[in-house]
N, C-alpha and C. Protein backbone atom coordinates (compact mmCIF):
# COMPACT_ATOMS: atom_id res chain seq x y z
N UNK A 1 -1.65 5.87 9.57
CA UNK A 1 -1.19 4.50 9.80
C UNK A 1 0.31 4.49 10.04
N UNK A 2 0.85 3.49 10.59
CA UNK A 2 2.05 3.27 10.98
C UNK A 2 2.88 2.95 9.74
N UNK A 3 4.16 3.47 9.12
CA UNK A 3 4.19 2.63 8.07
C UNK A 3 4.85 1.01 7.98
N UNK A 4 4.67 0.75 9.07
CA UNK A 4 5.20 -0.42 9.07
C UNK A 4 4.92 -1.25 10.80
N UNK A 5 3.84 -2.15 10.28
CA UNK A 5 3.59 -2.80 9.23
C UNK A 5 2.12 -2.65 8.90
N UNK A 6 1.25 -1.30 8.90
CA UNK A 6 -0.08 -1.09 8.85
C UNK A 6 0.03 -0.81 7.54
N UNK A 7 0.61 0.68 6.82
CA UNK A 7 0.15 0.88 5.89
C UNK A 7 0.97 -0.05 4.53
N UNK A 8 2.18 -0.57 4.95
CA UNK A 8 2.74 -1.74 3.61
C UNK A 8 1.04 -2.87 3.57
N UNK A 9 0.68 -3.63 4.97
CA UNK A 9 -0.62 -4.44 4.52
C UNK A 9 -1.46 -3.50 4.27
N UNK A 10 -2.08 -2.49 4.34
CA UNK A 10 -2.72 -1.41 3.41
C UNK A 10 -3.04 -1.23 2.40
N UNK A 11 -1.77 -1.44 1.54
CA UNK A 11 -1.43 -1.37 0.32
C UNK A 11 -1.12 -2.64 -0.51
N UNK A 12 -1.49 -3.70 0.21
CA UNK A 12 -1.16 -4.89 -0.42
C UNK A 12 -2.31 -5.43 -0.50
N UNK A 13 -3.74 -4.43 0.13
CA UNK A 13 -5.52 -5.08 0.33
C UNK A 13 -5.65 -4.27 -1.18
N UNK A 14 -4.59 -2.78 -1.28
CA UNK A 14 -5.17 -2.06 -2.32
C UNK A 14 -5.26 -2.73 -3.74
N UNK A 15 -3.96 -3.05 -4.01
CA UNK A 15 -3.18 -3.93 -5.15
C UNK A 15 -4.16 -5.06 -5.20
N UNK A 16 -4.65 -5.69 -3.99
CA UNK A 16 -5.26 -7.10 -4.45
C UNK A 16 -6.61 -7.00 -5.37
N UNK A 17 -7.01 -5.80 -4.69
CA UNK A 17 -8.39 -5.08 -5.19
C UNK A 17 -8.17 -5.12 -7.33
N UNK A 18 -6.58 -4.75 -7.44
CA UNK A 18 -6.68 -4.86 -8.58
C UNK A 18 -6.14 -5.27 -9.49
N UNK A 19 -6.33 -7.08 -8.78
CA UNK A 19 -5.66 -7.91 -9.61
C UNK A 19 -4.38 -8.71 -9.19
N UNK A 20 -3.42 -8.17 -8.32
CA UNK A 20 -2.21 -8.48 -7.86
C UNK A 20 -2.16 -9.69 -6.77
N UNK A 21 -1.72 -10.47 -6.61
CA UNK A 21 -1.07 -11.91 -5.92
C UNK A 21 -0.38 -10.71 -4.76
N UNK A 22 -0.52 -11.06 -3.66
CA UNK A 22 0.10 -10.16 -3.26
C UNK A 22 0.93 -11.04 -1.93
N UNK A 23 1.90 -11.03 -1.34
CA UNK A 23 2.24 -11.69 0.01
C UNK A 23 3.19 -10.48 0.39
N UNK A 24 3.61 -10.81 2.27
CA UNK A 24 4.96 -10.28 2.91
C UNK A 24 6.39 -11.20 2.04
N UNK A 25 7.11 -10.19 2.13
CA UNK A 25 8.63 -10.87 1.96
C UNK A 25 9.33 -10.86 2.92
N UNK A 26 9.62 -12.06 2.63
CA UNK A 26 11.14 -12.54 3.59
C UNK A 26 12.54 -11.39 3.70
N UNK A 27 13.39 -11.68 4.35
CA UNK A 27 14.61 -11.48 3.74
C UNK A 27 15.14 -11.90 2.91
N UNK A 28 15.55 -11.13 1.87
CA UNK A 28 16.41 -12.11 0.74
C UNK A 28 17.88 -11.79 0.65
N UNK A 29 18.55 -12.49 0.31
CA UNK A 29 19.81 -12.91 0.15
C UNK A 29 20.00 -11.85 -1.65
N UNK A 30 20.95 -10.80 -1.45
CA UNK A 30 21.53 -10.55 -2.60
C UNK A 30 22.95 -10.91 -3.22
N UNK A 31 23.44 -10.27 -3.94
CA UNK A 31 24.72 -10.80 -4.05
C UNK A 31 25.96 -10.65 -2.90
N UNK A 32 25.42 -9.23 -2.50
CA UNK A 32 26.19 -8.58 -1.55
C UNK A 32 25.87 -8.57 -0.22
N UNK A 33 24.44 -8.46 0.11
CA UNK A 33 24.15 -8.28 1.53
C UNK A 33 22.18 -8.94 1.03
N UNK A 34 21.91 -8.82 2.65
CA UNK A 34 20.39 -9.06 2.59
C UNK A 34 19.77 -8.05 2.45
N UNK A 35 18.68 -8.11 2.06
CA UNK A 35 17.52 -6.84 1.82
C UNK A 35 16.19 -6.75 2.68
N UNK A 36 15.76 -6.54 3.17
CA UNK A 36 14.41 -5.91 3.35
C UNK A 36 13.25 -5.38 2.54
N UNK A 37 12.34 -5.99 1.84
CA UNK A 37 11.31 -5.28 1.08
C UNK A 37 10.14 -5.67 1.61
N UNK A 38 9.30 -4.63 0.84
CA UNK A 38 7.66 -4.14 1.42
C UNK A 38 7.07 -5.49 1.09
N UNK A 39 7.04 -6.33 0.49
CA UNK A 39 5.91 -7.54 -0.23
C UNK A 39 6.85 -7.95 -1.58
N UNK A 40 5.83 -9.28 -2.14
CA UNK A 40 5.88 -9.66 -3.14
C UNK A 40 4.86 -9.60 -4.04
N UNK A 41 4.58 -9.31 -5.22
CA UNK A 41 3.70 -9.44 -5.36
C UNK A 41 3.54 -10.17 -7.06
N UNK A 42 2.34 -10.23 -7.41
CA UNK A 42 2.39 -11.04 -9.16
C UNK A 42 1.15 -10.66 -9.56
N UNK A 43 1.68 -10.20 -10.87
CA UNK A 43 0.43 -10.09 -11.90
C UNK A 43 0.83 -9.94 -13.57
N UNK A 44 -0.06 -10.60 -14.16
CA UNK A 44 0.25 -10.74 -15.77
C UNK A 44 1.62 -11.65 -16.00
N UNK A 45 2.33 -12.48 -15.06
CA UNK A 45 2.91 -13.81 -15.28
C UNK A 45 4.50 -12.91 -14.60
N UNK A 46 4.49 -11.65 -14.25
CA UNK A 46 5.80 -10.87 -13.41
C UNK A 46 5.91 -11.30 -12.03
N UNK A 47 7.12 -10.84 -11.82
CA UNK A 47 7.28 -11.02 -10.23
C UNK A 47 7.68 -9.84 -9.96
N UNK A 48 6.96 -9.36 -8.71
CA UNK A 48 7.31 -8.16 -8.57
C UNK A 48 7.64 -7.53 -7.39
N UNK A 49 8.85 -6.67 -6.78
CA UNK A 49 9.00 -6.24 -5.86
C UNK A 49 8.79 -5.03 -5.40
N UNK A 50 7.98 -4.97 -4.42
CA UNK A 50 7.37 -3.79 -3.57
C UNK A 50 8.39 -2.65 -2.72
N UNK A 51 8.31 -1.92 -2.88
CA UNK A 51 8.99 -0.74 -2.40
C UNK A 51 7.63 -0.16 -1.38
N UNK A 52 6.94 0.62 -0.27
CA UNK A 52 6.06 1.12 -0.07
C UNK A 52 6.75 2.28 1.10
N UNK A 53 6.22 3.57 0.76
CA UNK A 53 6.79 4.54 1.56
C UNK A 53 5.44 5.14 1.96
N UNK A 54 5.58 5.55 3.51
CA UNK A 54 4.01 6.40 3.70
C UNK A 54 4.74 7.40 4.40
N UNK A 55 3.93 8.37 4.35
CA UNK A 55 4.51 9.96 4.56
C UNK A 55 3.08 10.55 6.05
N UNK A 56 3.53 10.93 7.20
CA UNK A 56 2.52 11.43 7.87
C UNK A 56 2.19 12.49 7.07
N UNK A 57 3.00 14.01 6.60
CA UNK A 57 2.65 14.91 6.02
C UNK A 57 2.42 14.83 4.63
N UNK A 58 1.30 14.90 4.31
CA UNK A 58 0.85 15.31 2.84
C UNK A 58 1.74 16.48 1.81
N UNK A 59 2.36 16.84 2.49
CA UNK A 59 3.19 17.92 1.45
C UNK A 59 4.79 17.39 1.40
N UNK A 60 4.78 16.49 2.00
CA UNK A 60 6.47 15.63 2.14
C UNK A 60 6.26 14.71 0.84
N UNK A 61 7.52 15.43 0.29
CA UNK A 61 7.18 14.63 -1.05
C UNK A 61 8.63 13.31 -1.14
N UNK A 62 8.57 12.39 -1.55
CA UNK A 62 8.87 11.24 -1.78
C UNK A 62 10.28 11.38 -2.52
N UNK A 63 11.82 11.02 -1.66
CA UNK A 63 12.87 11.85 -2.85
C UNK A 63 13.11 10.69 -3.50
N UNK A 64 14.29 11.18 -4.37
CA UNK A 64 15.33 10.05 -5.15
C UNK A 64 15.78 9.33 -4.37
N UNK A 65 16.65 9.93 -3.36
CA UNK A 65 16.97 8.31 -2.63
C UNK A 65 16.22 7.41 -2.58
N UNK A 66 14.86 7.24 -2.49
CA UNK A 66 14.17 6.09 -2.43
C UNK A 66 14.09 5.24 -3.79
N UNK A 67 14.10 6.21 -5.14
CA UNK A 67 14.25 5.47 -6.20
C UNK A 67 15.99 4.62 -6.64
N UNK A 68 16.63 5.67 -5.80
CA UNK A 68 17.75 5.23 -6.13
C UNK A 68 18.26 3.81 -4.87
N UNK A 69 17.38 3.96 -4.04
CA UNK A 69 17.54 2.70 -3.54
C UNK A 69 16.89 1.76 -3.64
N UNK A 70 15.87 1.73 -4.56
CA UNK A 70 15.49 0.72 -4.95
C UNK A 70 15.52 -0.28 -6.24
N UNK A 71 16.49 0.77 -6.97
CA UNK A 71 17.13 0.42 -7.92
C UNK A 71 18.20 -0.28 -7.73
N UNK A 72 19.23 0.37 -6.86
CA UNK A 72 20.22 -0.73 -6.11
C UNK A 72 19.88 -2.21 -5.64
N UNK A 73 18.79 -2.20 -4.56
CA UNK A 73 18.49 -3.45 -4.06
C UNK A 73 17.74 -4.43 -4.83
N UNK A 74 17.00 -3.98 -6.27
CA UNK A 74 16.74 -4.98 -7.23
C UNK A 74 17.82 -5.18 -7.89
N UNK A 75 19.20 -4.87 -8.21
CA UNK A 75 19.82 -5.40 -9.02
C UNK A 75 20.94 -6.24 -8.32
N UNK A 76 21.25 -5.99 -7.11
CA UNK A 76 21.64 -6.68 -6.32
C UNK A 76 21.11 -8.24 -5.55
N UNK A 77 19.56 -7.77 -5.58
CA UNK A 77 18.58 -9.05 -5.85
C UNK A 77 19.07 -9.98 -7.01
N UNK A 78 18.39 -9.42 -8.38
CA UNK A 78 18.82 -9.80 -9.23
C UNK A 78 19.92 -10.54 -9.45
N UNK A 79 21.15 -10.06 -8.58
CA UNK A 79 22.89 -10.92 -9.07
C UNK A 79 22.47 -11.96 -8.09
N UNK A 80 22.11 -11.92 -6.95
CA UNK A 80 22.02 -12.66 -5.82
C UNK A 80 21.41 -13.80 -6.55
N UNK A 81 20.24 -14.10 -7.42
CA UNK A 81 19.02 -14.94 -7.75
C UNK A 81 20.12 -15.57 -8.73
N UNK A 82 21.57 -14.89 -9.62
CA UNK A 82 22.01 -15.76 -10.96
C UNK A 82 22.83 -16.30 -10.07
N UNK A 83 23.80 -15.59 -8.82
CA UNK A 83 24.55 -16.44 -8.51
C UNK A 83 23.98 -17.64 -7.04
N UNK A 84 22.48 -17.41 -7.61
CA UNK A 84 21.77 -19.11 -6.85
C UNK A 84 21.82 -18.93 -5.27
N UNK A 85 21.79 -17.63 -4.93
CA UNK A 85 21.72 -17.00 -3.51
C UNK A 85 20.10 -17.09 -3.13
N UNK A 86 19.53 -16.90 -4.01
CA UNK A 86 18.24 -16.89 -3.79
C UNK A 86 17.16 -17.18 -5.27
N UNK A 87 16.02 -17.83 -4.07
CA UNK A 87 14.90 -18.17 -5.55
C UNK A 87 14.16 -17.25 -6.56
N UNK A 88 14.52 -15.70 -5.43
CA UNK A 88 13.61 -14.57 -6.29
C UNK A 88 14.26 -13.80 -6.89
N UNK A 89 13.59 -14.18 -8.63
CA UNK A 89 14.17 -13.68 -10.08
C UNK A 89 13.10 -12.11 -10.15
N UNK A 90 12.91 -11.53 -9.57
CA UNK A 90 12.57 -10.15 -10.34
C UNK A 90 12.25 -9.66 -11.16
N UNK A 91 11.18 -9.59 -11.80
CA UNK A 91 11.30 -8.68 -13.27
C UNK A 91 11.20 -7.20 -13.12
N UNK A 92 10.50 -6.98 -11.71
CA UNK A 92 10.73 -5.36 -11.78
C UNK A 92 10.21 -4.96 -10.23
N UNK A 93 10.38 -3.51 -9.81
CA UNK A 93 10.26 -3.28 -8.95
C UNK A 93 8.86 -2.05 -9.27
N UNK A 94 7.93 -2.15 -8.13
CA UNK A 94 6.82 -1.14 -7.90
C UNK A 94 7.18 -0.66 -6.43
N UNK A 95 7.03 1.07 -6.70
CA UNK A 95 7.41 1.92 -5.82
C UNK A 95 6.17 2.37 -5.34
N UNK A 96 5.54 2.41 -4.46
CA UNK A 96 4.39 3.06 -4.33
C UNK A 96 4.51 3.61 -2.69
N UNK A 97 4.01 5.32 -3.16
CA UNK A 97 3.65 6.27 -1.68
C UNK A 97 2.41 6.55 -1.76
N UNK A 98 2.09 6.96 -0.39
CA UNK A 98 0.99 8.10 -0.39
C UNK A 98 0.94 9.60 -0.91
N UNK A 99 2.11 9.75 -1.25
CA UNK A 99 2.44 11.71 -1.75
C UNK A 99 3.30 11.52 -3.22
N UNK A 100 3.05 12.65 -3.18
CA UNK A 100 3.82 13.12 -4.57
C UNK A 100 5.54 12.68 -4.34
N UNK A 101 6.13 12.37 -5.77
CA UNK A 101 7.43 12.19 -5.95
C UNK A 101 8.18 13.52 -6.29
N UNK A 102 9.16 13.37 -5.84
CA UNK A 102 10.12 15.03 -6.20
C UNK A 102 9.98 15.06 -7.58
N UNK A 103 10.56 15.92 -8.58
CA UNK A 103 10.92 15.59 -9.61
C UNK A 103 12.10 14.91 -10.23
N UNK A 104 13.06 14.96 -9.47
CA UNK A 104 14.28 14.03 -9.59
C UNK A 104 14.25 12.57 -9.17
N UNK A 105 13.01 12.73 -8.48
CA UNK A 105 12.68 10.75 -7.83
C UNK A 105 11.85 10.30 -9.14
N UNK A 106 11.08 11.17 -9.89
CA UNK A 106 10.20 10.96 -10.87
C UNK A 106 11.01 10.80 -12.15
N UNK A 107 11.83 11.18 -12.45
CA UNK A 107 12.52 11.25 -13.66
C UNK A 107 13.85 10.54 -13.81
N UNK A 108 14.18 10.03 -12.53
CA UNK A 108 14.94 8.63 -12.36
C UNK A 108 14.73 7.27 -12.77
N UNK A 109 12.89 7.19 -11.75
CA UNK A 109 11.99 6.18 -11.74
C UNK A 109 11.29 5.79 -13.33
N UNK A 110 11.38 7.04 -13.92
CA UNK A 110 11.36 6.46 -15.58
C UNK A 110 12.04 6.42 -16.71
N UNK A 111 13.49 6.82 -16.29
CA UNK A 111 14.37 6.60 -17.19
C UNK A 111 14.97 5.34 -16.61
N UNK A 112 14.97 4.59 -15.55
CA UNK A 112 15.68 3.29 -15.36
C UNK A 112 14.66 2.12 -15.51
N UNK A 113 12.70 2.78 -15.86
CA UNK A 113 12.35 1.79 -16.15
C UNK A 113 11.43 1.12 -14.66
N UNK A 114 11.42 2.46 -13.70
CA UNK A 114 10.94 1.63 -12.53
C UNK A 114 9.56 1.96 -12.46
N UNK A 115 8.47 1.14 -11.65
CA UNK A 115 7.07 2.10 -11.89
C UNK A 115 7.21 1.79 -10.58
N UNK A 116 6.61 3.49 -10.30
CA UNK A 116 5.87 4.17 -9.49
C UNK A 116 4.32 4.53 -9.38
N UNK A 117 3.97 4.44 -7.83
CA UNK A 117 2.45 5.16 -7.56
C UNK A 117 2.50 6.21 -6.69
N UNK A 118 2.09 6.72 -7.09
CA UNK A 118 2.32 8.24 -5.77
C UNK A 118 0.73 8.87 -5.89
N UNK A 119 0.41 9.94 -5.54
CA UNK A 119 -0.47 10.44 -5.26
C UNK A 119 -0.75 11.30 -6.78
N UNK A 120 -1.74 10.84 -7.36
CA UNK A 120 -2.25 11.50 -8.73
C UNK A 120 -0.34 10.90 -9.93
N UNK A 121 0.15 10.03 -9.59
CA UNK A 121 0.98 9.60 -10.32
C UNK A 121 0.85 7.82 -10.59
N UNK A 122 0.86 7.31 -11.80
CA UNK A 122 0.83 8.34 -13.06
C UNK A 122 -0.18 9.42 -12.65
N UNK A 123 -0.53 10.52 -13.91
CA UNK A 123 -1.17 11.15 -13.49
C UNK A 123 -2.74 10.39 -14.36
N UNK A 124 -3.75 10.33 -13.28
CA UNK A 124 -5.04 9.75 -13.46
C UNK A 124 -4.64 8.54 -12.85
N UNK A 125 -3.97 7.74 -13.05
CA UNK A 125 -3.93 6.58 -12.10
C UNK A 125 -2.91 6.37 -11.01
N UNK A 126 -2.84 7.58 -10.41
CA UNK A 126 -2.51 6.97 -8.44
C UNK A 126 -2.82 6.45 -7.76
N UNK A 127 -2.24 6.56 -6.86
CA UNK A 127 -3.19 5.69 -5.34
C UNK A 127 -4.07 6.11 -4.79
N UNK A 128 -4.69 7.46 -5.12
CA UNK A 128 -5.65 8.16 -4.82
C UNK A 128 -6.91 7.77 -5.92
N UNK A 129 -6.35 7.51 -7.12
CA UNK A 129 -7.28 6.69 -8.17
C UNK A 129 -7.54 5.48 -7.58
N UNK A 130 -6.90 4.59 -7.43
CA UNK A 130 -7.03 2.92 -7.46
C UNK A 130 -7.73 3.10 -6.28
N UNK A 131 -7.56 3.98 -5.21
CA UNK A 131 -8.41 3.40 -3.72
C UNK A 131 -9.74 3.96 -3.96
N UNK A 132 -10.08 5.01 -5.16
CA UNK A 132 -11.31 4.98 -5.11
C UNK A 132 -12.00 4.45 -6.03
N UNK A 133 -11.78 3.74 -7.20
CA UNK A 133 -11.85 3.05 -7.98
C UNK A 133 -12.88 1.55 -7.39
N UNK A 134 -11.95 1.03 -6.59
CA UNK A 134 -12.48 0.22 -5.73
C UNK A 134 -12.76 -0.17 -4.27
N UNK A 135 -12.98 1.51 -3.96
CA UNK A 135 -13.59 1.44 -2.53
C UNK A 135 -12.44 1.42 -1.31
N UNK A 136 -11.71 0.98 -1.81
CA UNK A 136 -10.76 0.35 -0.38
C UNK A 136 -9.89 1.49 0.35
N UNK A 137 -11.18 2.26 0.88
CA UNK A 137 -10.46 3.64 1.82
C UNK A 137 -10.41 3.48 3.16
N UNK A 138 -9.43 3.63 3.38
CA UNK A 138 -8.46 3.32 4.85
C UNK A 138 -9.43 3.62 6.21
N UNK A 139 -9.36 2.75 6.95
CA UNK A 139 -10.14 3.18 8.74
C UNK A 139 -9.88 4.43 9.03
N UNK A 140 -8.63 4.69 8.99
CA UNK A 140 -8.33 6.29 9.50
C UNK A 140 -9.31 7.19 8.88
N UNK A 141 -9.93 6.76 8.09
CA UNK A 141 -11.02 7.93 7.59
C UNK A 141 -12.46 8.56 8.58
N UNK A 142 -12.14 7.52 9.44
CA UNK A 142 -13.34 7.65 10.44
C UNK A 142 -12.60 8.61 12.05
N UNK A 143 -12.91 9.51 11.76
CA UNK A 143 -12.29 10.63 12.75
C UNK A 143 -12.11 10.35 14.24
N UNK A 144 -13.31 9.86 14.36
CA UNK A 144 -13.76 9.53 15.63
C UNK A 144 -13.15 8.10 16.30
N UNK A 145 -12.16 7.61 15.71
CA UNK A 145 -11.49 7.09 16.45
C UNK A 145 -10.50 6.74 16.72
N UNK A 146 -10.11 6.30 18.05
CA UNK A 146 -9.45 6.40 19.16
C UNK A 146 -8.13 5.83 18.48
N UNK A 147 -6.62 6.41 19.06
CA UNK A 147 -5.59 5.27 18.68
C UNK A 147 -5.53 4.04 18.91
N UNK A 148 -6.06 3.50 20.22
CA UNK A 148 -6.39 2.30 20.98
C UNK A 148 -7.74 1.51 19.78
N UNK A 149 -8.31 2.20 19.73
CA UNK A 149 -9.92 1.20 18.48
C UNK A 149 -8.83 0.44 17.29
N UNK A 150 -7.99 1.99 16.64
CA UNK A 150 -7.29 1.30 15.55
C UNK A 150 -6.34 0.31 15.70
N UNK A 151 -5.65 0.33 16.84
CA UNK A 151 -4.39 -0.88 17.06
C UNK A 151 -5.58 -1.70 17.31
N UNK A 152 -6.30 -1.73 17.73
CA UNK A 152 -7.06 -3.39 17.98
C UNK A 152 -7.64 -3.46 16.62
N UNK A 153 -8.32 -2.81 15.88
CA UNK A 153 -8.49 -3.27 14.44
C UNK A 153 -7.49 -3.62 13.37
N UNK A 154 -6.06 -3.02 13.13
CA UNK A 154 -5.43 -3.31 12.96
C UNK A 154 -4.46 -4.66 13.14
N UNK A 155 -4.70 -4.87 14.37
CA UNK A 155 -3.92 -6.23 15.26
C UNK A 155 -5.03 -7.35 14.23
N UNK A 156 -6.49 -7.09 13.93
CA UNK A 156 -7.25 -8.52 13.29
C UNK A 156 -7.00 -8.28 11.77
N UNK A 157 -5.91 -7.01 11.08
CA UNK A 157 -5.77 -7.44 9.89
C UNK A 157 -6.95 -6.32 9.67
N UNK A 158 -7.83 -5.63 10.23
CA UNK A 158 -8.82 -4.67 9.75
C UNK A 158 -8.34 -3.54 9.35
N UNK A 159 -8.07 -2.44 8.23
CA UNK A 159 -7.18 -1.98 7.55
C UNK A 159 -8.56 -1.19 7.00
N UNK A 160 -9.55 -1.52 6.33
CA UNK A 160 -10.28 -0.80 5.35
C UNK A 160 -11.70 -0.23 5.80
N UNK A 161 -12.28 0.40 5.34
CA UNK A 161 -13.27 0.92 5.73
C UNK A 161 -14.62 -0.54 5.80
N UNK A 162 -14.62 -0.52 4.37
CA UNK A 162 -15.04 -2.26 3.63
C UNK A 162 -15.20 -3.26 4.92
N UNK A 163 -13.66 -3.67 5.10
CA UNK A 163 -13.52 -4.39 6.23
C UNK A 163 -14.37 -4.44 7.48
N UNK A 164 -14.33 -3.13 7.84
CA UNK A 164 -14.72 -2.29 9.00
C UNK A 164 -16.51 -3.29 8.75
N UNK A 165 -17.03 -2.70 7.63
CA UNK A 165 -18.56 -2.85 7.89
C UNK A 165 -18.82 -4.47 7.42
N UNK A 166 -18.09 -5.43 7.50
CA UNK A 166 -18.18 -7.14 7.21
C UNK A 166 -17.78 -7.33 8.54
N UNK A 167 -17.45 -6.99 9.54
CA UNK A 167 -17.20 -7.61 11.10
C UNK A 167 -18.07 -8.01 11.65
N UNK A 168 -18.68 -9.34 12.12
CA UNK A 168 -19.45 -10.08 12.67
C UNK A 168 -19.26 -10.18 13.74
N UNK A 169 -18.21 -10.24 14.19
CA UNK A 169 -17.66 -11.16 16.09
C UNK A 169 -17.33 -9.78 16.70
N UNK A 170 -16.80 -10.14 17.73
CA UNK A 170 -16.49 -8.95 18.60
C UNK A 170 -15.08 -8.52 18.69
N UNK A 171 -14.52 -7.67 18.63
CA UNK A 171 -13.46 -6.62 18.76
C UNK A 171 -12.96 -6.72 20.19
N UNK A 172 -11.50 -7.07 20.70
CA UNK A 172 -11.39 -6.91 22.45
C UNK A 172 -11.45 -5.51 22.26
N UNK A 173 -12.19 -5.29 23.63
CA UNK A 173 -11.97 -3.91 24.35
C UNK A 173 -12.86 -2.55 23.48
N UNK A 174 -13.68 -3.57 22.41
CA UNK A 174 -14.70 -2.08 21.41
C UNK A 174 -15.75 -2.48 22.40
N UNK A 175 -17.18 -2.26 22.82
CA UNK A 175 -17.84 -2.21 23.35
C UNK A 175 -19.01 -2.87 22.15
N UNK A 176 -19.86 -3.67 21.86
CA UNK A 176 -21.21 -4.20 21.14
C UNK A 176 -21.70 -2.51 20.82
N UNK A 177 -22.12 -1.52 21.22
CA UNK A 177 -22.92 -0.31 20.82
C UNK A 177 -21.47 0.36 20.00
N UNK A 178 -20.20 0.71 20.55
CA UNK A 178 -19.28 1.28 20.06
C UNK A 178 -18.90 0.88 18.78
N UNK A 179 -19.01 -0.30 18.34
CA UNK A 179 -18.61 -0.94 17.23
C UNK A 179 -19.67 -1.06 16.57
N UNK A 180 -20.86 -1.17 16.73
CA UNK A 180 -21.80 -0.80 16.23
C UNK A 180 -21.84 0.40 15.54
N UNK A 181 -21.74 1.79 16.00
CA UNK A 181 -21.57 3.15 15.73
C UNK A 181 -20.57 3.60 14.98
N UNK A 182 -19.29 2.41 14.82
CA UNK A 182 -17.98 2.29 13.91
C UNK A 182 -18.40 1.93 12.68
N UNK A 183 -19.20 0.52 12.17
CA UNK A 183 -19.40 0.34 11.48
C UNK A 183 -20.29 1.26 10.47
N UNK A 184 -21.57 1.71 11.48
CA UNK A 184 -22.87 2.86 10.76
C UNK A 184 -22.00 3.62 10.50
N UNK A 185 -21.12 4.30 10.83
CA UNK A 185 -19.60 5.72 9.83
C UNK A 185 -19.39 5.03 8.99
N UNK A 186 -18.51 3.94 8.85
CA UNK A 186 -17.83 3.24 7.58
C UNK A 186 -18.72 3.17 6.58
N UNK A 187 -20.56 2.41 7.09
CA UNK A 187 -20.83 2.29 5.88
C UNK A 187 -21.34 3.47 5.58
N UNK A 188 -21.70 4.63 6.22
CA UNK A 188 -21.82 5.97 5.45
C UNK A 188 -21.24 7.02 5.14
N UNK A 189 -19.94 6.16 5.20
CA UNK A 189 -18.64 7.42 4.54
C UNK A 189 -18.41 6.49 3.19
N UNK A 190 -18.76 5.18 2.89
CA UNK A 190 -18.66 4.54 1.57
C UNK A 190 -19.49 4.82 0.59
N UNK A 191 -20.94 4.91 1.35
CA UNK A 191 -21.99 5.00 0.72
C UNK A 191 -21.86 6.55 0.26
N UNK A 192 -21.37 7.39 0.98
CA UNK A 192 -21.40 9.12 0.13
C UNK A 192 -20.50 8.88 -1.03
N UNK A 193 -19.22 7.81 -0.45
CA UNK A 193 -17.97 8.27 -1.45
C UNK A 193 -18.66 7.22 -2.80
N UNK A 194 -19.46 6.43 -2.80
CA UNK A 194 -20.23 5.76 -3.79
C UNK A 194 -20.54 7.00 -5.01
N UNK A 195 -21.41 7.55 -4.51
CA UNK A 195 -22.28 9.07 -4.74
C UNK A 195 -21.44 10.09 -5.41
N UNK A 196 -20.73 10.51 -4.81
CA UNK A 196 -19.52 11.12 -5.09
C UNK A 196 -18.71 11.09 -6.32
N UNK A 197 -18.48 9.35 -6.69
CA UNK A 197 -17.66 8.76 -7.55
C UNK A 197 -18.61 9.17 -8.92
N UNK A 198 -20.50 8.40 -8.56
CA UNK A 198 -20.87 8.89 -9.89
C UNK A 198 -20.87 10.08 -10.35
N UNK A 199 -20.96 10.86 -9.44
CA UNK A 199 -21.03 12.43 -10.15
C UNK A 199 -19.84 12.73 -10.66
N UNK A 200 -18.96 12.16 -10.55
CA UNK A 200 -17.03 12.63 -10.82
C UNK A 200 -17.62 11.88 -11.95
N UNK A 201 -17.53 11.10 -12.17
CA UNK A 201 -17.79 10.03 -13.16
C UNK A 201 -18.81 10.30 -14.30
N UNK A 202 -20.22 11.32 -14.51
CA UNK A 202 -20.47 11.80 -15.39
C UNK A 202 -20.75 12.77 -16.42
């Protein structure tokens, strides 16, 4: 996925899956300058700001600069919100990748108090946990298709496998049999990873 703006809404279908209020953010106004962040999101009465990094390579691991910039731009948020620059009060920031964190991005991110998701981090509950937890594994899982299938699924907000097999209407430019043959993958790459889960599971 693109990381922007495929896999940030990606990750904001994942979060909703468990529990989280989730929206896009604006620009906000800090004390010093404006910011750019991944979403907003809320859960258990917090407000919370999204950080989201996606990595094409699986072995590119996630550095400190990213913790250390996101530590900056919440506290700069933060001054921005007392000195009435803006409405969003912060209580904390969520960092979440697809890969592993360095160890210096990891040991930043919990001595200043920030949470992170990375891949098997925490360890047992990553993003590799939560997406299978509740199903919500990405289109790209289906090999067989085209860059052109995914920008048009993508363009309707279609992001998940899930998604993929609830499509009723027609797709521009998928063909009635082609999308047909999209969906029969989705639902039998869910239905194995169903299978799969119980046996992990007892």
């Amino acid at each position: 996925m693109n990381p922007k703006p495929d896999f940030e809404r990606y990750i904001h279908v994942v979060l909703r899956e468990h529990g989280y209020t989730v929206k896009p953010a604006p620009i906000i106004q800090g004390a010093c300058v404006t910011h750019e962040i991944d979403g907003i999101a809320e859960k258990d009465g917090e407000l919370i700001y999204l950080e989201v990094k996606n990595h094409s390579a699986t072995h590119t691991y996630t550095p400190f600069s990213v913790t250390l910039s996101a530590k900056a731009k919440l506290d700069d948020i933060r001054e921005g919100f007392r000195k009435g620059l803006s409405k969003y009060n912060f209580d904390k920031v969520l960092i979440v990748c697809n890969t592993r964190f360095t160890d210096h991005a990891r040991k930043y991110a919990k001595c200043m108090g920030l949470e992170h998701i990375g891949w098997n981090i925490p360890e047992g509950r990553g993003i590799d946990r939560l997406i299978e937890e509740k199903g919500v594994y990405p289109a790209t899982m289906i090999e067989s298709l085209t860059q052109s299938e995914l920008e048009k699924l993508f363009q309707r907000n279609i992001l998940t496998l899930k998604q993929i097999t609830q499509i009723k209407d027609h797709i521009d430019d998928i063909t009635k049999s082609r999308m047909s043959q999209i969906i029969n993958i989705a639902s039998k790459i869910l239905e194995q990873s169903k299978e799969n889960h119980k046996i992990e599971n007892k």
